[in-house]
PDB file of N, CA and C in Angstrom:
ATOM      1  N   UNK A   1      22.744   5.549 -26.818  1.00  0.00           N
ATOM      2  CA  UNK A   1      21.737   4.800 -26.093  1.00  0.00           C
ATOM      3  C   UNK A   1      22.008   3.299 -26.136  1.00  0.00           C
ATOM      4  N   UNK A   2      22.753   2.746 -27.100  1.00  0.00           N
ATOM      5  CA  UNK A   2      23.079   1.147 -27.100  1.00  0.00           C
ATOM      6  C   UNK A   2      23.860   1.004 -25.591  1.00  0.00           C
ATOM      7  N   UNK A   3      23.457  -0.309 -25.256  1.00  0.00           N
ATOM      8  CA  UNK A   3      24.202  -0.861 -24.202  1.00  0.00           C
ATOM      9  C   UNK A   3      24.177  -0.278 -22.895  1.00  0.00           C
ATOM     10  N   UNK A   4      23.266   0.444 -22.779  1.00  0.00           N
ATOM     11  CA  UNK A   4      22.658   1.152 -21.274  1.00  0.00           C
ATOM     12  C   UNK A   4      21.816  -0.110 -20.939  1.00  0.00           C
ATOM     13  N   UNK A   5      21.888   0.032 -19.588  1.00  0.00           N
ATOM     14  CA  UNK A   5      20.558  -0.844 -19.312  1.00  0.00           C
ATOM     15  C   UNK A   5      19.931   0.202 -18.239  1.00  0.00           C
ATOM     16  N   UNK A   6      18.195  -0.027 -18.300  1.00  0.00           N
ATOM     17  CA  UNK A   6      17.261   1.155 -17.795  1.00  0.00           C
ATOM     18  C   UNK A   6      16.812  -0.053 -16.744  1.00  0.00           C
ATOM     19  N   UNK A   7      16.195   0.790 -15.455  1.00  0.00           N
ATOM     20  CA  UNK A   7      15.299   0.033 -14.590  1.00  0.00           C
ATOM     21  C   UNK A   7      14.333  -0.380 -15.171  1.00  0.00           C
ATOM     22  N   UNK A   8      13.232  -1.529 -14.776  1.00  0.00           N
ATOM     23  CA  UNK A   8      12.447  -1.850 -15.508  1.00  0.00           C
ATOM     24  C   UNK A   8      11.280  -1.021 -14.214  1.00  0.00           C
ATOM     25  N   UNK A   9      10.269  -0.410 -15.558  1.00  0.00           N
ATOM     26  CA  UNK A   9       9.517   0.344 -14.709  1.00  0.00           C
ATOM     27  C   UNK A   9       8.244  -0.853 -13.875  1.00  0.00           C
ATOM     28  N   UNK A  10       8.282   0.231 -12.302  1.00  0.00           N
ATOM     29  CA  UNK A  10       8.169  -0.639 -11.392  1.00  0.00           C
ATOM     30  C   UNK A  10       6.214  -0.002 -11.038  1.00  0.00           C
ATOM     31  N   UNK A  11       4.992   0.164 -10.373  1.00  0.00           N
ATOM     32  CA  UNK A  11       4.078   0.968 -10.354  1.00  0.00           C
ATOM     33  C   UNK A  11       3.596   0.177  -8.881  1.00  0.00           C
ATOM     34  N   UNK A  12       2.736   0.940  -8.499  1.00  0.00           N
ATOM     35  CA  UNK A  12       2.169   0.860  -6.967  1.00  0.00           C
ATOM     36  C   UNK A  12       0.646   0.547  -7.432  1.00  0.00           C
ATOM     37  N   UNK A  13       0.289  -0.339  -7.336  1.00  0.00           N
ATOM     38  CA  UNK A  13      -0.851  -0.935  -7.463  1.00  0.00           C
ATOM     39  C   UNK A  13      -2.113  -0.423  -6.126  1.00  0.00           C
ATOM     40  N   UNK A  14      -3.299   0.271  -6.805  1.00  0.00           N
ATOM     41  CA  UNK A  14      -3.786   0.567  -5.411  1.00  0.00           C
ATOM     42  C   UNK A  14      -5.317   0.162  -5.602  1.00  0.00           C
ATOM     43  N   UNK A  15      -5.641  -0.517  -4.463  1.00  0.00           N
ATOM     44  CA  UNK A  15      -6.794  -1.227  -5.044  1.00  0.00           C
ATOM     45  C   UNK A  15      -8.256  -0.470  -4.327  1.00  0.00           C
ATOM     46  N   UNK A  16      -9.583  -0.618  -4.736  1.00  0.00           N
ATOM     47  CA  UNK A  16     -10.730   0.166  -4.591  1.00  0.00           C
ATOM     48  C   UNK A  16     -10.979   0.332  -3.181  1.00  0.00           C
ATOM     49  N   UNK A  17     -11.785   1.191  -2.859  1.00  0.00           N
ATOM     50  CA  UNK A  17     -12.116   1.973  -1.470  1.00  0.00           C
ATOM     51  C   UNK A  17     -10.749   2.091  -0.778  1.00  0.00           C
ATOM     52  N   UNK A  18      -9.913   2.273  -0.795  1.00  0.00           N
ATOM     53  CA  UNK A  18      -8.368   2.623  -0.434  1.00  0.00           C
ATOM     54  C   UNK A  18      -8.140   3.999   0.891  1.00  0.00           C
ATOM     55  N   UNK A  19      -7.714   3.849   1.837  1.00  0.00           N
ATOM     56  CA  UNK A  19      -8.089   5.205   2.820  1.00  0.00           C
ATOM     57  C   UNK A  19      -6.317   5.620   2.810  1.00  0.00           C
ATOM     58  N   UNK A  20      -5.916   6.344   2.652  1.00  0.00           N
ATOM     59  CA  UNK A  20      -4.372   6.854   2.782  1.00  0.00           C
ATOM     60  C   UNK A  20      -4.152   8.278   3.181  1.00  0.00           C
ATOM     61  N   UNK A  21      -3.936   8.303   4.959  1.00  0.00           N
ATOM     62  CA  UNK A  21      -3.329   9.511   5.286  1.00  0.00           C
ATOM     63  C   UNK A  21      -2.255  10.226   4.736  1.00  0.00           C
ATOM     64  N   UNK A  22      -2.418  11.714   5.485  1.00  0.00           N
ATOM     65  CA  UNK A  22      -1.358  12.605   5.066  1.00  0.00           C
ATOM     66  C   UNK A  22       0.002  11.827   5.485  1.00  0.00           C
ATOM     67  N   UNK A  23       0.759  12.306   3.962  1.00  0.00           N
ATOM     68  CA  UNK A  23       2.252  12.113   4.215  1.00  0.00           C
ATOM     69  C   UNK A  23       2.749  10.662   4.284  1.00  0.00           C
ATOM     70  N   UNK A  24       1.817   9.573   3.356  1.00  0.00           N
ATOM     71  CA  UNK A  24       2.075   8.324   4.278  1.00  0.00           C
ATOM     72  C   UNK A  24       2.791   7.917   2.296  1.00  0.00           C
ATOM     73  N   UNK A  25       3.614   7.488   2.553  1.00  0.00           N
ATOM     74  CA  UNK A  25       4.299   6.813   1.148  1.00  0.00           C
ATOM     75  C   UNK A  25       4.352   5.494   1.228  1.00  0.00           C
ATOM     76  N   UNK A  26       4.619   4.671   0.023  1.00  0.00           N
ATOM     77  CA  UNK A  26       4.715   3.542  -0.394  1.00  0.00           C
ATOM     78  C   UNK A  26       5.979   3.438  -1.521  1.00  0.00           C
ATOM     79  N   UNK A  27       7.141   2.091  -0.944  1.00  0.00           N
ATOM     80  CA  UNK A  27       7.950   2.164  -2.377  1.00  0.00           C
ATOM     81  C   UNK A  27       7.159   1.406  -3.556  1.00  0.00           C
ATOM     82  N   UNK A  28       8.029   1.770  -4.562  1.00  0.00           N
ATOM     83  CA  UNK A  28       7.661   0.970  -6.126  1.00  0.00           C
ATOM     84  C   UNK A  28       7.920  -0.161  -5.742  1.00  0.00           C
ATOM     85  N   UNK A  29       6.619  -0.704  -6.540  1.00  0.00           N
ATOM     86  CA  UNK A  29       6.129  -2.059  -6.470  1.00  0.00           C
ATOM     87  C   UNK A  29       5.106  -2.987  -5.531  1.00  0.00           C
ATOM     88  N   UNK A  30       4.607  -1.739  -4.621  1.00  0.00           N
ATOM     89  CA  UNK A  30       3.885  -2.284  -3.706  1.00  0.00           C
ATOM     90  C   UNK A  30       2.161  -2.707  -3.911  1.00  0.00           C
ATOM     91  N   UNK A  31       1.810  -3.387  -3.542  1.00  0.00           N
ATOM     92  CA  UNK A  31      -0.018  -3.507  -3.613  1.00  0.00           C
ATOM     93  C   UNK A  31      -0.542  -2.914  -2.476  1.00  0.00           C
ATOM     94  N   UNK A  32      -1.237  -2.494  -2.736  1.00  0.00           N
ATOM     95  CA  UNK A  32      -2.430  -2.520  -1.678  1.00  0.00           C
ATOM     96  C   UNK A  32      -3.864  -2.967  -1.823  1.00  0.00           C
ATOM     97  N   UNK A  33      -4.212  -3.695  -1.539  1.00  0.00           N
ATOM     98  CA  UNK A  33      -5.800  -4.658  -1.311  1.00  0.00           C
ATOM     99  C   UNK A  33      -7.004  -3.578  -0.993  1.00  0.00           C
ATOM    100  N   UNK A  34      -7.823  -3.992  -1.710  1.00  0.00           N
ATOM    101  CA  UNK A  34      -9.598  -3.577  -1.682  1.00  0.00           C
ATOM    102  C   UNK A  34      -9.803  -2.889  -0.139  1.00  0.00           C
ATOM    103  N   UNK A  35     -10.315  -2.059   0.193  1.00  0.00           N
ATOM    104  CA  UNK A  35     -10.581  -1.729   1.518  1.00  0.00           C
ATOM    105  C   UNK A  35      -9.519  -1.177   2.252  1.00  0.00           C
ATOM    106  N   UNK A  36      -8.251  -1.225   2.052  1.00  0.00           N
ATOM    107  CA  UNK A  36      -7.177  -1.332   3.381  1.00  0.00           C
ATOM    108  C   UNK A  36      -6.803   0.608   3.533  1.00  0.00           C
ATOM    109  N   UNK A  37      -6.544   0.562   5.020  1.00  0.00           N
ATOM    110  CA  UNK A  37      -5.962   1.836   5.262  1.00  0.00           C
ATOM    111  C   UNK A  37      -5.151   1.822   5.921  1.00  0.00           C
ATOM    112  N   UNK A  38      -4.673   3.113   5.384  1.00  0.00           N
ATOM    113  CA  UNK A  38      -3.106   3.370   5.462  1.00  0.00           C
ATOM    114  C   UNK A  38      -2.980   4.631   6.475  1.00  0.00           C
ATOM    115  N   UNK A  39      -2.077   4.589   7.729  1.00  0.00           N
ATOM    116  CA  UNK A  39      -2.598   5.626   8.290  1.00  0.00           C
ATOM    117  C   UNK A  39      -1.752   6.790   8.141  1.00  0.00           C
ATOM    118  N   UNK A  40      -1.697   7.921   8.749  1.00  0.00           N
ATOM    119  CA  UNK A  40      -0.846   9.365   8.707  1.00  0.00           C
ATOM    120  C   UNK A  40       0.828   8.575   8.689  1.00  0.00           C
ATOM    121  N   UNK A  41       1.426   9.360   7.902  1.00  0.00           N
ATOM    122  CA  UNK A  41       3.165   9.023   8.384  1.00  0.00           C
ATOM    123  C   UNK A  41       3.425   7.532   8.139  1.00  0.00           C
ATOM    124  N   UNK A  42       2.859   7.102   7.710  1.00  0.00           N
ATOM    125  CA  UNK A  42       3.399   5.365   7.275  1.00  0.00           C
ATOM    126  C   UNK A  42       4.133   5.492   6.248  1.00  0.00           C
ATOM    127  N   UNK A  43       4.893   4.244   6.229  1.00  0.00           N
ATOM    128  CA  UNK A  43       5.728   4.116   4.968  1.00  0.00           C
ATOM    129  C   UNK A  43       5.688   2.384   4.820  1.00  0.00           C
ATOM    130  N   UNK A  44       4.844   2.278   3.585  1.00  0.00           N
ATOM    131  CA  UNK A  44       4.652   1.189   2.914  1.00  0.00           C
ATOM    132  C   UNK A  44       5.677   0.359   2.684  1.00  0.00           C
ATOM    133  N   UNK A  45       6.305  -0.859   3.323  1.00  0.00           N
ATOM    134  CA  UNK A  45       7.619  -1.179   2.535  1.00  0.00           C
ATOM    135  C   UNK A  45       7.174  -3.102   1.869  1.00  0.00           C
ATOM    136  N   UNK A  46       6.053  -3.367   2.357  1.00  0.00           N
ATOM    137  CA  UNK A  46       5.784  -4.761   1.525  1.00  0.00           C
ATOM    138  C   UNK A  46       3.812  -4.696   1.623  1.00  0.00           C
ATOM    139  N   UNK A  47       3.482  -5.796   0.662  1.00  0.00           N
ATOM    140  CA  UNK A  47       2.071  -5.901   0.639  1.00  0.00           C
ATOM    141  C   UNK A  47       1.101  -5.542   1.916  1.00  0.00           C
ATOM    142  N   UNK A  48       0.099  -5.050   1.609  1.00  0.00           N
ATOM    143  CA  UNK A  48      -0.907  -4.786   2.411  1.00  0.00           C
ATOM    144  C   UNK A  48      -2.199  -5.606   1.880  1.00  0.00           C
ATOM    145  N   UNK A  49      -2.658  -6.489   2.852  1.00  0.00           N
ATOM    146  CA  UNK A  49      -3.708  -7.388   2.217  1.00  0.00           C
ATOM    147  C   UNK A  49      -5.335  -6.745   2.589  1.00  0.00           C
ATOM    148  N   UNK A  50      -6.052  -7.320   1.462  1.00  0.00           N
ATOM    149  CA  UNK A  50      -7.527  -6.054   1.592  1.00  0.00           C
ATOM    150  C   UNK A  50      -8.140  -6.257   3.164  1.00  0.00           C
ATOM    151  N   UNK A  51      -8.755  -5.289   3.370  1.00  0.00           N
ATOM    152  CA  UNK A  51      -9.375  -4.606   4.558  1.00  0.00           C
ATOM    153  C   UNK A  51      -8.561  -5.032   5.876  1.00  0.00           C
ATOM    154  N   UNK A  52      -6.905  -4.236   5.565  1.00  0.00           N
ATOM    155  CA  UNK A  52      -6.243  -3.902   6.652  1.00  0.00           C
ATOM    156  C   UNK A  52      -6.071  -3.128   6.794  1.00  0.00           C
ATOM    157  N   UNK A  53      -5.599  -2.880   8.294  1.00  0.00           N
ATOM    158  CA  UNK A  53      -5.422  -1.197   9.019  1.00  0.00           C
ATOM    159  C   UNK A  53      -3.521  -1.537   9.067  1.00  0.00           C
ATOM    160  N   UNK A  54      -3.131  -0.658   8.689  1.00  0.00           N
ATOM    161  CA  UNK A  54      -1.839  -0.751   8.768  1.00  0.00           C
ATOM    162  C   UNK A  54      -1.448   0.694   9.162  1.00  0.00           C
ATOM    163  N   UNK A  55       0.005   0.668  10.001  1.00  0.00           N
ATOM    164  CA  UNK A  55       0.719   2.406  10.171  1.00  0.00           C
ATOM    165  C   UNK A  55       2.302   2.123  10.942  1.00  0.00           C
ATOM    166  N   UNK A  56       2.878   2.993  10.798  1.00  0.00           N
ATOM    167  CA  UNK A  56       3.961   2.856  11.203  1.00  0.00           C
ATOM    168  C   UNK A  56       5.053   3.387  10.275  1.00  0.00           C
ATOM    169  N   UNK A  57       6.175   3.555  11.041  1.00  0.00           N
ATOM    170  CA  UNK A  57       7.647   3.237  10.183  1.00  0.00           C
ATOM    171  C   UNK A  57       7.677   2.644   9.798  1.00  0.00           C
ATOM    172  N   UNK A  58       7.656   1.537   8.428  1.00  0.00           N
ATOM    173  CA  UNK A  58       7.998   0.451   7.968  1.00  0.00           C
ATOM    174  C   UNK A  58       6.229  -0.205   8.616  1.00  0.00           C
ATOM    175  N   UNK A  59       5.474  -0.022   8.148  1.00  0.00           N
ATOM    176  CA  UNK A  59       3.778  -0.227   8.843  1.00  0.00           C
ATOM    177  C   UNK A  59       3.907  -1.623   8.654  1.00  0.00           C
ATOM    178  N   UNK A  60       3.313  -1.941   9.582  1.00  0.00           N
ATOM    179  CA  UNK A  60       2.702  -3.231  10.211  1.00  0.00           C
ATOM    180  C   UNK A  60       1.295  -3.150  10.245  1.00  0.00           C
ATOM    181  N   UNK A  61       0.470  -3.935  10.029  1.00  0.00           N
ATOM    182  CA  UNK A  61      -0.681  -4.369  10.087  1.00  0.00           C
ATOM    183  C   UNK A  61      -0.876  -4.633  11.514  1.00  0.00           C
ATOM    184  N   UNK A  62      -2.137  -3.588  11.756  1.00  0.00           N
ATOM    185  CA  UNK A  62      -2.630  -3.528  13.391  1.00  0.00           C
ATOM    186  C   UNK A  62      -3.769  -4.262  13.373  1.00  0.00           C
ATOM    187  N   UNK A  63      -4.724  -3.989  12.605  1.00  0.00           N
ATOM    188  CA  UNK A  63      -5.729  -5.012  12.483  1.00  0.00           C
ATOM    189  C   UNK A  63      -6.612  -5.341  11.030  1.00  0.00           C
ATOM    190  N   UNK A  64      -6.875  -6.278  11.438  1.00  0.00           N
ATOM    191  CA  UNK A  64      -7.786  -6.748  10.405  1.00  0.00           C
ATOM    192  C   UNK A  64      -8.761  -6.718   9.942  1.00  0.00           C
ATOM    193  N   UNK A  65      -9.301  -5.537   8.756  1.00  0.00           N
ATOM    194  CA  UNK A  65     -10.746  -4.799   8.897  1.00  0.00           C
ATOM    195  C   UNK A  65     -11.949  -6.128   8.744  1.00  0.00           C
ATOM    196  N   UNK A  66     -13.387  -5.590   8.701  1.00  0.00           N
ATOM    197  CA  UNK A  66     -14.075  -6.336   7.974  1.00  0.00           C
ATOM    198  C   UNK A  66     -14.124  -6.574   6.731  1.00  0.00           C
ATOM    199  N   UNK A  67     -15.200  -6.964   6.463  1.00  0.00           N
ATOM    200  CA  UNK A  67     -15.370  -7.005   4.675  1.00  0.00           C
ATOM    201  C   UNK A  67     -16.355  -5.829   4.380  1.00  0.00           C
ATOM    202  N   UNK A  68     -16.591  -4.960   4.068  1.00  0.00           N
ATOM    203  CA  UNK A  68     -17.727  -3.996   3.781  1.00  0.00           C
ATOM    204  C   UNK A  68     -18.479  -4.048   2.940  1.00  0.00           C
ATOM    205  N   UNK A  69     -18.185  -4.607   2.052  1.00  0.00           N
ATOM    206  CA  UNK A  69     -18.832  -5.460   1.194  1.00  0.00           C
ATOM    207  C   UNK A  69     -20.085  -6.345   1.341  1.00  0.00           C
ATOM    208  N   UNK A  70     -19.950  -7.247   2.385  1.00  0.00           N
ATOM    209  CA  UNK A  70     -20.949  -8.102   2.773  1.00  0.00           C
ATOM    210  C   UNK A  70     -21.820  -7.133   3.912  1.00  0.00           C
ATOM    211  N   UNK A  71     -21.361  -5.885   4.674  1.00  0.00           N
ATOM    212  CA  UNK A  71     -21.910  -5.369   5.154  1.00  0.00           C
ATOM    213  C   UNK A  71     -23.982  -4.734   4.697  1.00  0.00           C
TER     214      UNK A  71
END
């Protein structure tokens, strides 16, 4: 075991009221923000900021939810 070097472990941060369709992944290391959804078949490849709608290959942010919160 001397002189290996290991990945440093990496985790997907997922933050409260969170909506995530079937089949939709995220790589290690990603966030996702308070509120945001994720739709069917997406694949997470950088931050998602809270109460966004995001989807896609490589998802893009389609729109920009409210706050539900203040609702």
């Amino acid at each position: 075991m001397d002189n290996k070097a290991y990945p440093a472990k990496r985790y997907i941060n997922i933050g409260n009221d969170v909506w995530i369709g079937y089949y939709a992944k995220s790589m290690l290391g990603m966030m996702i923000g308070d509120g945001a959804i994720i739709r069917t078949n997406s694949t997470v490849i950088k931050v998602v900021e809270p109460y966004a709608i995001v989807g896609g290959n490589r998802a893009h942010e389609i729109k920009k939810g409210c706050d539900h919160a203040l609702l």
